[in-house]
C-alpha atoms as a PDB file:
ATOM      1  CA  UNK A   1      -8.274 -27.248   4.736  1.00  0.00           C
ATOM      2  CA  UNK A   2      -8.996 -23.766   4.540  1.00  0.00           C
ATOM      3  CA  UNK A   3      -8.687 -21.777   1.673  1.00  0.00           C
ATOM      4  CA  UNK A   4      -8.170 -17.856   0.602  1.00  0.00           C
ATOM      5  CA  UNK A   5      -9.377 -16.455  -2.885  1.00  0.00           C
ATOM      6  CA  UNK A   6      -7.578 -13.530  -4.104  1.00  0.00           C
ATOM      7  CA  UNK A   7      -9.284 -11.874  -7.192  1.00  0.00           C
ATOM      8  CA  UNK A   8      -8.063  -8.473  -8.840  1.00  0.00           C
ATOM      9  CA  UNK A   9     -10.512  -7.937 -11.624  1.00  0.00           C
ATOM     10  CA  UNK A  10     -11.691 -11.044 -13.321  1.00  0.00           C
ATOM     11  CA  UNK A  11      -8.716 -13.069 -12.522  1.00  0.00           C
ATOM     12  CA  UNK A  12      -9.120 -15.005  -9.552  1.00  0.00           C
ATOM     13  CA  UNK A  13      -6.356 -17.311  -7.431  1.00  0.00           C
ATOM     14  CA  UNK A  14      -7.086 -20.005  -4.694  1.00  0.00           C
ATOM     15  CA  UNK A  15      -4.736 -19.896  -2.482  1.00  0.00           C
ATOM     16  CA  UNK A  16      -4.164 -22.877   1.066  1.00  0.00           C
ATOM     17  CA  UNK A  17      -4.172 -21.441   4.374  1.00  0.00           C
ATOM     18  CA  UNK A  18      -0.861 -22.968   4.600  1.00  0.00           C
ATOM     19  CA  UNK A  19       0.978 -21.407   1.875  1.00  0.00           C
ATOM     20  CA  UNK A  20      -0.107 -17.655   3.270  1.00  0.00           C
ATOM     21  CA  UNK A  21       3.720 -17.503   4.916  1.00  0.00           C
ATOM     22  CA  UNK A  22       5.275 -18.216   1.924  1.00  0.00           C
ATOM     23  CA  UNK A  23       3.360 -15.804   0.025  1.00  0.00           C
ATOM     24  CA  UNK A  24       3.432 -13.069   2.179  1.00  0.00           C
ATOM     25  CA  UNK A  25       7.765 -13.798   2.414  1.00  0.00           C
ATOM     26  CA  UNK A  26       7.838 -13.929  -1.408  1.00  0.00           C
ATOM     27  CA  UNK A  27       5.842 -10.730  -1.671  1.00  0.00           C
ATOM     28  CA  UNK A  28       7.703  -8.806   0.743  1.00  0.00           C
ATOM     29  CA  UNK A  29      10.764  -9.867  -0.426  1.00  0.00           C
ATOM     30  CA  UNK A  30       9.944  -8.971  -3.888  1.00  0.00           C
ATOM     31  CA  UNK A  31       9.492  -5.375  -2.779  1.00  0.00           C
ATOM     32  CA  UNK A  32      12.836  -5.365  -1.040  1.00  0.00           C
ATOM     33  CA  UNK A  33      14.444  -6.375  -4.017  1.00  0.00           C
ATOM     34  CA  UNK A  34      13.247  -4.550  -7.074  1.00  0.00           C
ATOM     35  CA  UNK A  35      14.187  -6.736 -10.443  1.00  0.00           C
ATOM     36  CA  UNK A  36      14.966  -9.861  -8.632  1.00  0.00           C
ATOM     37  CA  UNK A  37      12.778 -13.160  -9.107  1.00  0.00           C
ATOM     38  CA  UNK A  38      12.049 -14.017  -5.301  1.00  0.00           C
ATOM     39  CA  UNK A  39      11.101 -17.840  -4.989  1.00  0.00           C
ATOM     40  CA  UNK A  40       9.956 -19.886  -1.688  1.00  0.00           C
ATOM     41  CA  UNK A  41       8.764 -23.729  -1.428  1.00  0.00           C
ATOM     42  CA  UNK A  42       5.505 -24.296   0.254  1.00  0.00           C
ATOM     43  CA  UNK A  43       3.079 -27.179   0.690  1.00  0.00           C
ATOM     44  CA  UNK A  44       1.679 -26.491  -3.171  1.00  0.00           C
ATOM     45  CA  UNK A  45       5.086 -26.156  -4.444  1.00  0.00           C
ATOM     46  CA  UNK A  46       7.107 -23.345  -6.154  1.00  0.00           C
ATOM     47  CA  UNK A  47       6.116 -19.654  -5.624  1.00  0.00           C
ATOM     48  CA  UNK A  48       7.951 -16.665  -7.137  1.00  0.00           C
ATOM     49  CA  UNK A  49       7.326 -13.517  -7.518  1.00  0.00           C
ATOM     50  CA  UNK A  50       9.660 -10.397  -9.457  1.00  0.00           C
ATOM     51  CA  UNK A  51       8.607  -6.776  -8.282  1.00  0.00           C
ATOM     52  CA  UNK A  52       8.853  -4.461 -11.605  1.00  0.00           C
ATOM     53  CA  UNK A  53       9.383  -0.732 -11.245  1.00  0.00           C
ATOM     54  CA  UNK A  54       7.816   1.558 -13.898  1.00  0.00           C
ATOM     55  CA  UNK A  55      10.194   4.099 -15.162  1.00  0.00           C
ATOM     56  CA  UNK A  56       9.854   7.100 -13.528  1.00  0.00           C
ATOM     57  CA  UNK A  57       8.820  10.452 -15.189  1.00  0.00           C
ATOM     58  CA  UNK A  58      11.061  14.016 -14.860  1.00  0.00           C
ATOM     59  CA  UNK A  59       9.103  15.126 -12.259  1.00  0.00           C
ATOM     60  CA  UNK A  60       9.129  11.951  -9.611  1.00  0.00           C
ATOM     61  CA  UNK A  61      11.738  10.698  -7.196  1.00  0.00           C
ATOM     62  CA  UNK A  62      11.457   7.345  -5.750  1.00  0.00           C
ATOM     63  CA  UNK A  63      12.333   6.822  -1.478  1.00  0.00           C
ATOM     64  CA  UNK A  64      11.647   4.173   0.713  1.00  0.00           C
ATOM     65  CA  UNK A  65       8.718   6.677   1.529  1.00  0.00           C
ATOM     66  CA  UNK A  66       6.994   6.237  -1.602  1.00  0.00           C
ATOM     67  CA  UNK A  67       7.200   8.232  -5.189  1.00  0.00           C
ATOM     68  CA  UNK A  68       6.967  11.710  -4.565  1.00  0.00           C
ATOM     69  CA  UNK A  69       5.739  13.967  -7.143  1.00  0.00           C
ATOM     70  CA  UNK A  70       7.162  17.188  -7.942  1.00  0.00           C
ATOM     71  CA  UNK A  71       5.739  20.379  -9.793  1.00  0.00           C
ATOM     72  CA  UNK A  72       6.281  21.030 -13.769  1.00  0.00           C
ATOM     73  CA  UNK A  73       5.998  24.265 -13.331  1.00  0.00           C
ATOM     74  CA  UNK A  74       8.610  26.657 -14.805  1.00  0.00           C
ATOM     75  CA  UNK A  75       7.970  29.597 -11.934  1.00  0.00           C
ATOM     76  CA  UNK A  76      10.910  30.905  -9.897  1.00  0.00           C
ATOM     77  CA  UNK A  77      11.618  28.538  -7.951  1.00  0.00           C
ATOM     78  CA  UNK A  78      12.858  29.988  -3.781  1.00  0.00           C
ATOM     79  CA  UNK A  79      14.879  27.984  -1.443  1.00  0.00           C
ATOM     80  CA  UNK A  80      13.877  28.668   2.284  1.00  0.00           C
ATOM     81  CA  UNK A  81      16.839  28.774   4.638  1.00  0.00           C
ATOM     82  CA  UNK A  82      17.454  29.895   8.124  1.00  0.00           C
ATOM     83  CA  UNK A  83      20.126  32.424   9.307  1.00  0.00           C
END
């Protein structure tokens, strides 16, 4: 059987080549679905995973391209238009 190791700093997580579908689903899943516990059955049994947003700061705004950052700054601020 072949096997996948997953480590993120000194934690480390064996993982069956057969359960990478079910991860991957759960994981994706997760992201689709911010808050929600996501859980699929594979061939090592339950796997679940919950996707937790960080509360966002004054100057961010959350899209389904990614946070985008905005400036602090307390200059004028122009808005750019065409006539």
């Amino acid at each position: 059987m072949s096997n996948l190791t997953l480590t993120i700093g000194n934690q480390s997580i064996t993982f069956s080549q057969e359960d990478m579908p079910a991860i991957e689903a759960v994981l994706l899943n997760a992201g689709r679905k911010p808050g929600q516990e996501i859980v699929r059955m594979s061939s090592s049994g339950r796997i679940a995973a919950t996707y937790k947003i960080a509360p966002f700061q004054n100057n961010e705004h959350a899209s389904r391209a990614g946070t985008q950052h905005f400036n602090k700054s307390e200059a004028p601020r122009y808005i750019l238009t065409d006539f």
